[in-house]
Protein backbone atom coordinates (compact mmCIF):
# COMPACT_ATOMS: atom_id res chain seq x y z
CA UNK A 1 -2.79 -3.41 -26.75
CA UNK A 2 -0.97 -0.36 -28.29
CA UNK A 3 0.80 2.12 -26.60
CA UNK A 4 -1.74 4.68 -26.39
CA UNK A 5 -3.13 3.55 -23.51
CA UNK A 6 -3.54 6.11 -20.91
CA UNK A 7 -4.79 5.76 -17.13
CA UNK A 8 -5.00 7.69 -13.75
CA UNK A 9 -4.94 7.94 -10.47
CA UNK A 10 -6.89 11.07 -8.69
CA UNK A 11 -6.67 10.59 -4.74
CA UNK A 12 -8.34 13.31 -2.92
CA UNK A 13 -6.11 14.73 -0.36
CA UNK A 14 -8.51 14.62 2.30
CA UNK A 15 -6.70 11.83 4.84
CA UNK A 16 -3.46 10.09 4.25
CA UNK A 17 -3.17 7.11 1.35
CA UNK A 18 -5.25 4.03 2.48
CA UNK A 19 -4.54 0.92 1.54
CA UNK A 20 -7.61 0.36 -1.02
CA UNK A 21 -6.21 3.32 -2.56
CA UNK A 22 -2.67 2.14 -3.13
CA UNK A 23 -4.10 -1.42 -4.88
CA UNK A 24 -5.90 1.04 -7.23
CA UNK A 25 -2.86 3.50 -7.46
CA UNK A 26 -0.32 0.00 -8.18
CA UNK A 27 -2.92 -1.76 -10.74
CA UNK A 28 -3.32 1.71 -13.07
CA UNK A 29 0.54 1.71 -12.88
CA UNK A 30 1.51 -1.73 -13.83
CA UNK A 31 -1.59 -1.58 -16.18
CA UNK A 32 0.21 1.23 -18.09
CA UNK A 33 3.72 -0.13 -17.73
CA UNK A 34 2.48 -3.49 -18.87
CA UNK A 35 1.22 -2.10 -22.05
CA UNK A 36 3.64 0.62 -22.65
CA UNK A 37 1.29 3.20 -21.91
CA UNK A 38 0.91 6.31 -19.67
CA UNK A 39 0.18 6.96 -16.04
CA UNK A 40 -0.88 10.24 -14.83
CA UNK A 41 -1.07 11.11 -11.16
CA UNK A 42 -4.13 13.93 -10.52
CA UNK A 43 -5.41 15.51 -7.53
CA UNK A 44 -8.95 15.50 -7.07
CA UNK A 45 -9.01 18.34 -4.64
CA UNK A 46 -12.46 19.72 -5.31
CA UNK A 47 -13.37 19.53 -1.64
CA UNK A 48 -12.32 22.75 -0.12
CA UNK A 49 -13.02 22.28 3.23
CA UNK A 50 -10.73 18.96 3.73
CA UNK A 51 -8.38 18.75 0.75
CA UNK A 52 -5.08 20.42 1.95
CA UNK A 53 -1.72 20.67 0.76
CA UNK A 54 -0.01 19.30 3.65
CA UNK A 55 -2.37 16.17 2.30
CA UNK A 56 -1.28 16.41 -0.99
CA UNK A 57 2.45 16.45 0.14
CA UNK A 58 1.89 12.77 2.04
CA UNK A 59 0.11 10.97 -1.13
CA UNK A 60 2.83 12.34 -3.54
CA UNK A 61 5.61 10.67 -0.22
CA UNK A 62 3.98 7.56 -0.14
CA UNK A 63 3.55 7.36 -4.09
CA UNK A 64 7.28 7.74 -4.21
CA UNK A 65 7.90 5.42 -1.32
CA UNK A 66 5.43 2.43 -3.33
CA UNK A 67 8.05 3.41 -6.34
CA UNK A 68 4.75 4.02 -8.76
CA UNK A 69 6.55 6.89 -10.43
CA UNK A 70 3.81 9.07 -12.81
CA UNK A 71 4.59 9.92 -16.24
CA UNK A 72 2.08 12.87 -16.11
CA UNK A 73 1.31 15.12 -13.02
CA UNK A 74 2.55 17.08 -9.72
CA UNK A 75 6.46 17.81 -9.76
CA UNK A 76 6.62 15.93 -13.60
CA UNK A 77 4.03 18.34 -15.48
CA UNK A 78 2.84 17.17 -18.79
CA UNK A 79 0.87 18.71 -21.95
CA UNK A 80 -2.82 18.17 -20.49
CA UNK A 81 -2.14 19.94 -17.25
CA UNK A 82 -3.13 21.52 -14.47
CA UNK A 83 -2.60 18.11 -12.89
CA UNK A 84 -5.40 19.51 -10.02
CA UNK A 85 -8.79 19.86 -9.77
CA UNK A 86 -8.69 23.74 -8.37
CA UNK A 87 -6.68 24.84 -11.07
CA UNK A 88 -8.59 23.50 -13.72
CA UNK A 89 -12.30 25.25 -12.84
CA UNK A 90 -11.75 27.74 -15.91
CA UNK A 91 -11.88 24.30 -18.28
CA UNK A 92 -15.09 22.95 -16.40
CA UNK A 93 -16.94 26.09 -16.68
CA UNK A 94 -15.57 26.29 -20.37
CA UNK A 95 -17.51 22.75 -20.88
CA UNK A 96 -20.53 23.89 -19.17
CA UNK A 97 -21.44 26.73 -21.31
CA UNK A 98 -20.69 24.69 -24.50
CA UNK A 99 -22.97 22.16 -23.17
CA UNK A 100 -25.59 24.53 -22.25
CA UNK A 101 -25.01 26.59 -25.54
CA UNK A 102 -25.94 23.04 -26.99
CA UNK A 103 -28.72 22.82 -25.17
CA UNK A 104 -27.14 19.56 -23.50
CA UNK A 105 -27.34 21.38 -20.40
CA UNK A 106 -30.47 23.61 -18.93
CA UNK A 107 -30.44 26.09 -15.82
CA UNK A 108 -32.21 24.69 -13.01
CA UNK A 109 -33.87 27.36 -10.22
CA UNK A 110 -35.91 24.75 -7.70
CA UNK A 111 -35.23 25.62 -4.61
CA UNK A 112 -34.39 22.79 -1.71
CA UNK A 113 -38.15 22.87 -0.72
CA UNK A 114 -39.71 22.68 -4.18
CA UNK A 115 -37.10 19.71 -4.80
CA UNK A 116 -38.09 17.64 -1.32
CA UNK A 117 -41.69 18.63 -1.95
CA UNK A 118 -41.84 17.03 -5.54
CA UNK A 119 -40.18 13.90 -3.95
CA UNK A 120 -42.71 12.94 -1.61
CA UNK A 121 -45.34 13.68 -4.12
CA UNK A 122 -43.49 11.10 -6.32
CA UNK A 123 -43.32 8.63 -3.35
CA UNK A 124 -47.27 9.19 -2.52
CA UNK A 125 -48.63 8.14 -6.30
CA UNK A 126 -45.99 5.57 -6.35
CA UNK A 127 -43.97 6.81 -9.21
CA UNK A 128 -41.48 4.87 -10.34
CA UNK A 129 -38.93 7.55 -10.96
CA UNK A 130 -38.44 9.40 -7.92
CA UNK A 131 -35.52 11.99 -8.98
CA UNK A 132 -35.26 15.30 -10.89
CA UNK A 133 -39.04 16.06 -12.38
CA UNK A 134 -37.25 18.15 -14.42
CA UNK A 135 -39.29 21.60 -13.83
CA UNK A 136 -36.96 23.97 -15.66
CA UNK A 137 -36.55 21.69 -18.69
CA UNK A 138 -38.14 23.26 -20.82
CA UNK A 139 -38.21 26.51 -19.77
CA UNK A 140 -37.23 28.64 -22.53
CA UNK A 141 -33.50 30.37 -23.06
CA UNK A 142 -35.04 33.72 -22.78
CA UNK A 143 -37.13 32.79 -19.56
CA UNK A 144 -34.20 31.42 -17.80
CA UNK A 145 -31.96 34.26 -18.93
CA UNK A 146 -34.02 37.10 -17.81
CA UNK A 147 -34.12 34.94 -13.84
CA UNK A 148 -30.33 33.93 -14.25
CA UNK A 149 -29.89 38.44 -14.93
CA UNK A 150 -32.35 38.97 -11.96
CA UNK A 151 -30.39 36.99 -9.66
CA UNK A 152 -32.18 34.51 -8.92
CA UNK A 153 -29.89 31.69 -7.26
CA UNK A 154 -29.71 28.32 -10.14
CA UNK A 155 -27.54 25.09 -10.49
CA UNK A 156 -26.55 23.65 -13.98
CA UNK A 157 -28.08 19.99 -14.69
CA UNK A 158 -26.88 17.85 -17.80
CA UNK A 159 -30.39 17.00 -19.97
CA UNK A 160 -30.20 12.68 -19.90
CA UNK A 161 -32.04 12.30 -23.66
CA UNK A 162 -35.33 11.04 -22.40
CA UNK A 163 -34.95 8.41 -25.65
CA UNK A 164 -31.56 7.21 -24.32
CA UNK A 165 -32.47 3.89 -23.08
CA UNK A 166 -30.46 1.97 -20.91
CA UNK A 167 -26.67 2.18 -20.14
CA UNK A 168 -24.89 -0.49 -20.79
CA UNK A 169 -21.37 -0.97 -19.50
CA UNK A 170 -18.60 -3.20 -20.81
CA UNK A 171 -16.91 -3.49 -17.47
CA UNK A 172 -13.02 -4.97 -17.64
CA UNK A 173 -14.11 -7.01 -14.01
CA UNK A 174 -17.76 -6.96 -13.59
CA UNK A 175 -18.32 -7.91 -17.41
CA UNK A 176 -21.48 -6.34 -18.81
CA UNK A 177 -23.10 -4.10 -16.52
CA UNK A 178 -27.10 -2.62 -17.53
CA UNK A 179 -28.19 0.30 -15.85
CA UNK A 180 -32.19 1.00 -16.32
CA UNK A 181 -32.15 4.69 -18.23
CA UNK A 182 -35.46 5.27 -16.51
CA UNK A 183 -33.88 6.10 -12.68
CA UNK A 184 -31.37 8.78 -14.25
CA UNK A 185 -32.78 12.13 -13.82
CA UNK A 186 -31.31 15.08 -15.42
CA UNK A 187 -28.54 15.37 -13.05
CA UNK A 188 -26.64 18.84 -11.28
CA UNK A 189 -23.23 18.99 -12.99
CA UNK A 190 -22.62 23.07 -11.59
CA UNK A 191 -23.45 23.99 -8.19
CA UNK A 192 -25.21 27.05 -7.34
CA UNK A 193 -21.76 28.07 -5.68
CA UNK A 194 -20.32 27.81 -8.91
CA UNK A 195 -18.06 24.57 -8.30
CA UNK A 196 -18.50 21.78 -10.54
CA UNK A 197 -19.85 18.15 -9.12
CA UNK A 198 -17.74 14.91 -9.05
CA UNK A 199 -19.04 13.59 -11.83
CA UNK A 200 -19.03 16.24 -14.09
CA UNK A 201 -15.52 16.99 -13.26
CA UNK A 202 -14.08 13.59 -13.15
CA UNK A 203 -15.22 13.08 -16.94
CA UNK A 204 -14.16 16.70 -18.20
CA UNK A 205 -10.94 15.75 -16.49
CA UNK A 206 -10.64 12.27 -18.29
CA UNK A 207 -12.06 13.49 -21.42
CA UNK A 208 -9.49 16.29 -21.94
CA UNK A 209 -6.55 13.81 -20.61
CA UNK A 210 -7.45 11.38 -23.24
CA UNK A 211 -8.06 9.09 -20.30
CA UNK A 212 -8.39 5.21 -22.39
CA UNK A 213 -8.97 2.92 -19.17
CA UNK A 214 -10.91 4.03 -15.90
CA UNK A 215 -9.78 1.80 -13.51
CA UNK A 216 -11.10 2.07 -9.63
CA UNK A 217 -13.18 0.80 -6.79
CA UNK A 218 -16.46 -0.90 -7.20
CA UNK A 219 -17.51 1.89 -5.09
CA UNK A 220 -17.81 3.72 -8.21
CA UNK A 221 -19.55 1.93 -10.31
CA UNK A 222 -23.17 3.56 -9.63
CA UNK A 223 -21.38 6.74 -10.80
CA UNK A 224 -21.07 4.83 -13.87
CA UNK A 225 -23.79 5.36 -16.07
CA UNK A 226 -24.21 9.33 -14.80
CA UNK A 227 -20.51 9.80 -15.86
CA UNK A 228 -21.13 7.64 -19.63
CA UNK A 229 -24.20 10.38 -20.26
CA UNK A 230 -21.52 13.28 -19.62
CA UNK A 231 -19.37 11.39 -22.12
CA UNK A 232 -22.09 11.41 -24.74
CA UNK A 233 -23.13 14.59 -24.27
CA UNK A 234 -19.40 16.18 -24.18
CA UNK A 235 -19.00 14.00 -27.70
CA UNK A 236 -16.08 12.67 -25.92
CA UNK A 237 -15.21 8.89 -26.34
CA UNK A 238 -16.58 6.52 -23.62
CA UNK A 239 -13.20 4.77 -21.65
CA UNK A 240 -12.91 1.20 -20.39
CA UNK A 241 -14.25 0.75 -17.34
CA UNK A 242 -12.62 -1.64 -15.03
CA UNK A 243 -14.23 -1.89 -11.64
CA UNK A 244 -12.20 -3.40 -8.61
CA UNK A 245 -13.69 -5.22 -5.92
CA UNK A 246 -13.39 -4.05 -1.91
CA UNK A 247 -10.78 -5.04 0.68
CA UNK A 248 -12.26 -6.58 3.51
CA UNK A 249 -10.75 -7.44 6.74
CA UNK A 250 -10.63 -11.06 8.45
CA UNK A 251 -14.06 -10.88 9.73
CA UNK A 252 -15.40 -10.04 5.90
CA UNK A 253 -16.43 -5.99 6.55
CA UNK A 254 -14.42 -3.55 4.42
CA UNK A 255 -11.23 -2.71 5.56
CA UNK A 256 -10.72 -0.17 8.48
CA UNK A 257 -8.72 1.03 11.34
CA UNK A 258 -10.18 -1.88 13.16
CA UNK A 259 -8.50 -3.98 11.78
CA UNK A 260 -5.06 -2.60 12.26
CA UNK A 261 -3.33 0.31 10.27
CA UNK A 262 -4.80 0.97 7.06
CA UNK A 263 -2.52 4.06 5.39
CA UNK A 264 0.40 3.27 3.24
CA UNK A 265 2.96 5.91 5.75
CA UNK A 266 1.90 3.41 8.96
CA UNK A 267 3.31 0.46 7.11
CA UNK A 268 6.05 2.12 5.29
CA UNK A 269 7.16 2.97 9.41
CA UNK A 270 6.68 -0.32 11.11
CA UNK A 271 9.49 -1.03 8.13
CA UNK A 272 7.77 -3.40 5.53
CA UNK A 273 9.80 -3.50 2.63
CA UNK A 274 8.59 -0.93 -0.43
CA UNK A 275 8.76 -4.49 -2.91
CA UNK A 276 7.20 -6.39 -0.86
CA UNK A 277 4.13 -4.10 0.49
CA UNK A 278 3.24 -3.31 -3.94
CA UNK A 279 3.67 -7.22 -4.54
CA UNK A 280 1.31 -8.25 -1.54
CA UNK A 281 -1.17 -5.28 -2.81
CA UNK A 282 -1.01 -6.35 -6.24
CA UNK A 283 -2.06 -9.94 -5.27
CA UNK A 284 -5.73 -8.54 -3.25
CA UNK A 285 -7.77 -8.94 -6.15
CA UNK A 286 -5.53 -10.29 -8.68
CA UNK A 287 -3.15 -13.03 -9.70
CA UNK A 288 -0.11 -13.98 -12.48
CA UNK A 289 -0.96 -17.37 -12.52
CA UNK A 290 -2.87 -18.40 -10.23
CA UNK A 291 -0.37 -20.14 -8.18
CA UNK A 292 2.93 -17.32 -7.78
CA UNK A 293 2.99 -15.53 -4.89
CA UNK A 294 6.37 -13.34 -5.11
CA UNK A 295 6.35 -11.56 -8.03
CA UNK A 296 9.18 -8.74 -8.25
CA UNK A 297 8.22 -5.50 -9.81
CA UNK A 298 9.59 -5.51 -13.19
CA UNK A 299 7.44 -8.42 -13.79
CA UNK A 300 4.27 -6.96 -12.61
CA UNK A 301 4.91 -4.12 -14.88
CA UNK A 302 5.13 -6.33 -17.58
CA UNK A 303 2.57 -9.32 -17.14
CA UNK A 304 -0.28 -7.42 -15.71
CA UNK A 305 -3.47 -7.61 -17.20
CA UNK A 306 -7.22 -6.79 -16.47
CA UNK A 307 -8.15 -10.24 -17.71
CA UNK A 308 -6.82 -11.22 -14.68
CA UNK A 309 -8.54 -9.06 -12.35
CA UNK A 310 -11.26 -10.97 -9.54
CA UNK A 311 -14.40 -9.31 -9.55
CA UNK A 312 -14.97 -11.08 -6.04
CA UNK A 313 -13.48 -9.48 -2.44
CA UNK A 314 -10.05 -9.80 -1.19
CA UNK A 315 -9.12 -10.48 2.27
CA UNK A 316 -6.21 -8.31 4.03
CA UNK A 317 -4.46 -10.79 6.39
CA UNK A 318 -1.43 -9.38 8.08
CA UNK A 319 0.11 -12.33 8.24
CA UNK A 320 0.58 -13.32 4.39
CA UNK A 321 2.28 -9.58 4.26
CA UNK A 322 4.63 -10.16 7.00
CA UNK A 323 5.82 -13.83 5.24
CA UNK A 324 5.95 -11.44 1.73
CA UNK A 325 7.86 -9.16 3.81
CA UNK A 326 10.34 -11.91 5.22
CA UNK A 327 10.67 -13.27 1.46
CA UNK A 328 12.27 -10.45 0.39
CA UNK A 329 14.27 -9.64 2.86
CA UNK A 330 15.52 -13.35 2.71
CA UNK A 331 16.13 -13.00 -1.16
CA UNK A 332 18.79 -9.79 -0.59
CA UNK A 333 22.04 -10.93 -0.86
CA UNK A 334 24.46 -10.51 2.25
CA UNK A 335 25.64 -6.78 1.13
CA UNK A 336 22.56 -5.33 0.54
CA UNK A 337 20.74 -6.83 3.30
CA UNK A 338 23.50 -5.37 5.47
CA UNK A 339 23.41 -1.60 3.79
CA UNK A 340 19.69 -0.87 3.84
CA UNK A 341 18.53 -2.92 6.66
CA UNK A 342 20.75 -4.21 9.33
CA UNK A 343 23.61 -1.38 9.68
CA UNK A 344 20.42 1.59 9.91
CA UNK A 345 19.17 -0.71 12.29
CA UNK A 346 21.70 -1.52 14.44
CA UNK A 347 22.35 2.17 14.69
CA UNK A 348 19.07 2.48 15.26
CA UNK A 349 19.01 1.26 18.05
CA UNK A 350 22.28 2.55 19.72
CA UNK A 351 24.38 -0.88 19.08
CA UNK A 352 27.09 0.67 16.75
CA UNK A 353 27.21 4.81 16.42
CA UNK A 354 27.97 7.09 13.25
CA UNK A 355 31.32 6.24 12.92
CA UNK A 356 31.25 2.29 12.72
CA UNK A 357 33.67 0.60 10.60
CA UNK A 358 33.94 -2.95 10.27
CA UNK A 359 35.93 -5.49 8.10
CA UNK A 360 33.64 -6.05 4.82
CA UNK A 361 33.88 -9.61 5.30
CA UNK A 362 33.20 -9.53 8.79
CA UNK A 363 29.74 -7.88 8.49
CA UNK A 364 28.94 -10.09 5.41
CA UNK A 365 29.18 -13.09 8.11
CA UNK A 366 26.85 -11.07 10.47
CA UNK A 367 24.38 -10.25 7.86
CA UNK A 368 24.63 -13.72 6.97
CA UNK A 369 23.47 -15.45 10.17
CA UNK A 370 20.86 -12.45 10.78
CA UNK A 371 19.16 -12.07 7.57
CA UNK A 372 17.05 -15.36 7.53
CA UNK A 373 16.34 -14.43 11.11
CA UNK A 374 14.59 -11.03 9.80
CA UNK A 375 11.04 -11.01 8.99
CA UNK A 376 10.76 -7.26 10.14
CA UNK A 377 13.78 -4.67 9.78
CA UNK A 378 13.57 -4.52 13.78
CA UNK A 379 14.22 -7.88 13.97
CA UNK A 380 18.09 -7.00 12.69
CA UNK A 381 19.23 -5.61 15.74
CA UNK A 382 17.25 -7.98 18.62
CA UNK A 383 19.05 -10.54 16.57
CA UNK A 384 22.69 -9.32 16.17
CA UNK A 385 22.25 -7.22 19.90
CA UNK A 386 24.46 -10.38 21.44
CA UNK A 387 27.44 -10.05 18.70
CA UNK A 388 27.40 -5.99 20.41
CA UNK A 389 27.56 -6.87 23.83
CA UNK A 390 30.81 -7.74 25.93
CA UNK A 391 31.34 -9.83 28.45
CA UNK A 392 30.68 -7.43 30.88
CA UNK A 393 27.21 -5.65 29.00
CA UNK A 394 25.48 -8.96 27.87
CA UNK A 395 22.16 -9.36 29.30
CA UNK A 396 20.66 -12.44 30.24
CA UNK A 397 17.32 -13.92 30.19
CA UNK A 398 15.94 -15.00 33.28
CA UNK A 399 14.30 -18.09 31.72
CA UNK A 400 17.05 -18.86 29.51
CA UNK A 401 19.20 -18.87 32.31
CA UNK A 402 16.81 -21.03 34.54
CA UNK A 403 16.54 -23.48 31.87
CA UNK A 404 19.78 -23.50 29.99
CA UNK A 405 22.34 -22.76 32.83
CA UNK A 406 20.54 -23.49 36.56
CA UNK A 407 20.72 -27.15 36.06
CA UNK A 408 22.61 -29.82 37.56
CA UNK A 409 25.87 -30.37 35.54
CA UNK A 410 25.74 -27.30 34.05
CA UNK A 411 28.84 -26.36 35.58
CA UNK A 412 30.65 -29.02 34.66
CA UNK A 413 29.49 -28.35 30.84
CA UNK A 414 31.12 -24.72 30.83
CA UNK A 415 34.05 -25.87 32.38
CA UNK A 416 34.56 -28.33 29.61
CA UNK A 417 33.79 -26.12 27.20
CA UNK A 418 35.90 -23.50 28.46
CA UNK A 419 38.71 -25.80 28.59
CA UNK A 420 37.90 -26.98 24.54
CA UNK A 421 37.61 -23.18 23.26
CA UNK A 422 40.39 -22.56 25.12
CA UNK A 423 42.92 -25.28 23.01
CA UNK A 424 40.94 -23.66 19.67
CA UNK A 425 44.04 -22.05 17.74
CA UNK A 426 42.08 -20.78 14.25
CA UNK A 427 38.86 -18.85 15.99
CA UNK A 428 36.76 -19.88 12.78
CA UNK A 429 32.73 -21.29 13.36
CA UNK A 430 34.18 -24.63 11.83
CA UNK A 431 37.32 -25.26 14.74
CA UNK A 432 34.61 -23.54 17.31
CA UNK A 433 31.55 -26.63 16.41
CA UNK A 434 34.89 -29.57 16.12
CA UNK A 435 35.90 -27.93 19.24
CA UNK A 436 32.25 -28.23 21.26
CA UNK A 437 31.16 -31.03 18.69
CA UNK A 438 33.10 -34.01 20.82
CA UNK A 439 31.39 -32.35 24.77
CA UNK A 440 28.10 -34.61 24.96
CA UNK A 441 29.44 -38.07 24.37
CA UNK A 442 32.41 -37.11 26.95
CA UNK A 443 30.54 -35.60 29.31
CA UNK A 444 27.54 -38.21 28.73
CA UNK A 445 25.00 -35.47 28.68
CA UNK A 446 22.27 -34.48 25.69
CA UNK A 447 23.46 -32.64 22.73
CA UNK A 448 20.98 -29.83 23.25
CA UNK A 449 21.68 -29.48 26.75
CA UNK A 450 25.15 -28.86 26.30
CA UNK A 451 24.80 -26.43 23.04
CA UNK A 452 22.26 -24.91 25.40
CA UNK A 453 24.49 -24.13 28.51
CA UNK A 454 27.07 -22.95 25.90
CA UNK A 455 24.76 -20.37 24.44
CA UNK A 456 23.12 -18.75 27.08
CA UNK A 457 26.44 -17.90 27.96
CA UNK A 458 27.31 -16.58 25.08
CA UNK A 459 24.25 -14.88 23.72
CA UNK A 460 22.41 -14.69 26.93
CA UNK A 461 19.21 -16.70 25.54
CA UNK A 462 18.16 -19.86 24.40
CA UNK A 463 17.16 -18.09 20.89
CA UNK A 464 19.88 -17.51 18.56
CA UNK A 465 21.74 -17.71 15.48
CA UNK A 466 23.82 -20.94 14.85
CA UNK A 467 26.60 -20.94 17.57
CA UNK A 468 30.11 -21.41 15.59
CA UNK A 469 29.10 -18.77 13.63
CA UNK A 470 27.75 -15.99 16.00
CA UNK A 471 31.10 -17.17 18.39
CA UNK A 472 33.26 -16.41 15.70
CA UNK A 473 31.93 -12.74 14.76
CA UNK A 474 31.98 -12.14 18.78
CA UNK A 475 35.89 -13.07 19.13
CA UNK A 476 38.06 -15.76 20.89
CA UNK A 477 38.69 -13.72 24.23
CA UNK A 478 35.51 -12.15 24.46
CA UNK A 479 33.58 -15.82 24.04
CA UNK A 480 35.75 -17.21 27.05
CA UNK A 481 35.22 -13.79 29.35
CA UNK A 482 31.51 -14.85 28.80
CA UNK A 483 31.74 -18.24 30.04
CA UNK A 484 33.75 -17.07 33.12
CA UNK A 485 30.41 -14.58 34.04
CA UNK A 486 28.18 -17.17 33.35
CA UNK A 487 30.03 -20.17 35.66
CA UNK A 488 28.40 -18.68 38.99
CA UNK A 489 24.85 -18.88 37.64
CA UNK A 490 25.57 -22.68 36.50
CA UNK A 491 24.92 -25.39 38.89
């Protein structure tokens, strides 16, 4: 496909940026990166009453938080600006009048009554087309004039050739798509109030943009054939359409709060992973192969492709995300996991301050133990907390403690250990296991329940990350302080 290829995305800022809305935002950007084409971010703000730009401010955050950067648009400009829909009512009035200078367009003056009147009259005598009965159709340019002068109120409607026959789309998804030309009526495209209608807008918007592939909802699609008569009638080229199916939730009804959070800015805060939450997106509705699940982002900017697009519903389950979110995380390396996850966590929640400073190698160990422990940045500091504690702060876990610790023998495990740790000259997690390694066959007592005793004194829980190691990173003197707290709770 050449490189002229140009898409969009046009959110209204009326709410924050759902999660339907980001699939639709990711696909028209890997679509154009894939094909070396252009993406153009617009606001579709036509809606006075509820687009704000407090609104616009949180899609343009969470764009830039789902790294879709826009080629075209808000903050980047471009030569087929305004990038929004209010700035840009001079060009759809411009339009208008050519169309009605054409006469592609007519003046309409039914009044609300007149229009609901003529519908029920349709409905009695069983008409089959129950829209527009285009009244003011053929009234002529002076007539309409000489009311338009005398102020009589009027909307604009687009004249659908009454020889057009049907409208066939060539959908990308659905395949072809055959709309029956006899339910279009000659449809408003200007309001009285002088504000253009979606569907005039959205196609003097795409035309002028050089807009090649339309690619959105299924939700859409009825606007379909409406939007290819504007098209014709603007002499503008008709884009590819590629219509995406719904996101539904477990229970098979479209997505919604529900089912759990649904904007992008709730997930980027419960800290899933930017790469991970555009990957598991991307995969709702489409697929590389069929059979790859973790695809990183340079490769779903460059092997995406409509072809591959299902036309049936996907299925939002929280749980495939949260493994997604865990792959990644598991596939940083020991530095990076430790920079932008586990050190902002850990301060996060109060275990090391501003001015924490470690040996490199020391926090590579940490972030080594803790990182395949991490499905969920959170996770990062629950599981290092112990390594932060003394012997004095650590906190212990009542049913740890009854199982691990309140046993018979259990006393006579720490004191052997104690002892062993004790003789341990090079405090490394391979002399701490060969030190506790030898315990269970002297003492005659189960493996598990003598690593067990051992680390609910040193962690405080039952639940942790492999004992040599975490001993190590906590220190020699510190590990044996623990013990000594711990004997009185042992039986």
């Amino acid at each position: 496909m050449s490189s002229n290829v140009r898409v969009r995305f046009a959110p209204s800022p009326t709410g924050k940026l759902h999660i339907g809305g980001a699939r639709t935002a990711i696909y028209n950007w890997a679509f154009a990166r894939a094909n070396g084409g252009t993406f153009i971010l617009r606001i579709d703000d036509t809606d006075p009453t509820r687009s704000t730009d407090e609104n616009t401010q949180i899609i343009l955050r969470a764009m830039r938080w789902l790294g879709l950067d826009w080629d075209e648009g808000p903050e980047v400009g471009g030569d087929f600006g305004p990038y929004s829909q209010t700035e840009r009512l001079g060009l759809y009035k411009q339009t208008a009048e050519r169309l009605l200078a054409e006469g592609k367009a007519y003046p309409c003056f039914c009044t609300p009554e007149q229009l609901a009147a003529d519908r029920e009259a349709a409905q009695a005598r069983k008409d089959p087309f129950q829209g527009y009965q285009r009244r003011c159709r053929d009234l002529s340019p002076e007539e309409a004039q000489a009311r338009i002068d005398a102020g009589e109120p009027y909307v604009l409607r687009i004249k659908v050739p009454q020889d057009r026959g049907n409208v066939v789309i060539n959908d990308a998804v659905h395949g072809e798509v055959t709309f029956d030309a006899k339910e279009l009526d000659d449809f408003v495209i200007f309001r009285s109030d002088g504000t253009p209608t979606y569907n005039f807008a959205t196609v003097v918007d795409d035309a002028l943009m050089g807009i090649t592939h339309v690619i959105r909802g299924d939700d859409h699609l009825s606007n379909t054939p409406r939007q290819v008569i504007v098209y014709e009638a603007m002499g503008a080229p008709v884009p590819t359409f590629a219509h995406i199916s719904m996101i539904l939730g477990a229970d098979g009804k479209k997505l919604s709060k529900r089912h759990g959070a649904t904007s992008v800015e709730e997930y980027r805060d419960a800290g899933y992973l930017s790469d991970a939450f555009v990957n598991y997106l991307a995969l709702l509705g489409w697929s590389l192969d069929g059979e790859t699940t973790v695809i990183p982002r340079d490769v779903l900017a460059s092997q995406f492709s409509l072809e591959r697009i299902s036309k049936n519903p996907a299925t939002f389950d929280p749980k495939k995300l949260d493994w997604m979110n865990a792959e990644y995380i598991n596939a940083m390396d020991d530095a990076t996991f430790a920079d932008e996850i586990m050190l902002p966590e850990l301060l996060e929640a109060g275990l090391i301050d501003e001015g924490f400073e470690a040996d490199e190698a020391w926090v590579d160990a940490l972030a080594a133990i803790v990182r395949p422990r991490t499905k969920m940045p959170a996770d990062a500091a629950a599981v290092a907390a112990p390594v932060f504690m003394t012997a004095e702060t650590l906190e212990y876990d009542e049913k740890s403690v009854s199982k691990g610790l309140a046993k018979e023998g259990m006393g006579a495990v720490l004191d052997a250990a104690r002892a062993a740790l004790e003789a341990v000259t090079e405090w490394t997690p391979a002399h701490i296991d060969a030190a506790l390694e030898p315990l269970p066959e002297a003492l005659d007592v189960k493996k598990r329940l003598v690593f067990g005793a051992v680390r609910v004194a040193e962690c405080g829980n039952m639940v942790s990350p492999p004992l040599g190691e975490t001993m190590a990173l906590i220190g020699r003197d510190d590990c044996l302080a623990r013990i000594d707290r711990a004997r009185p709770m042992a039986l």
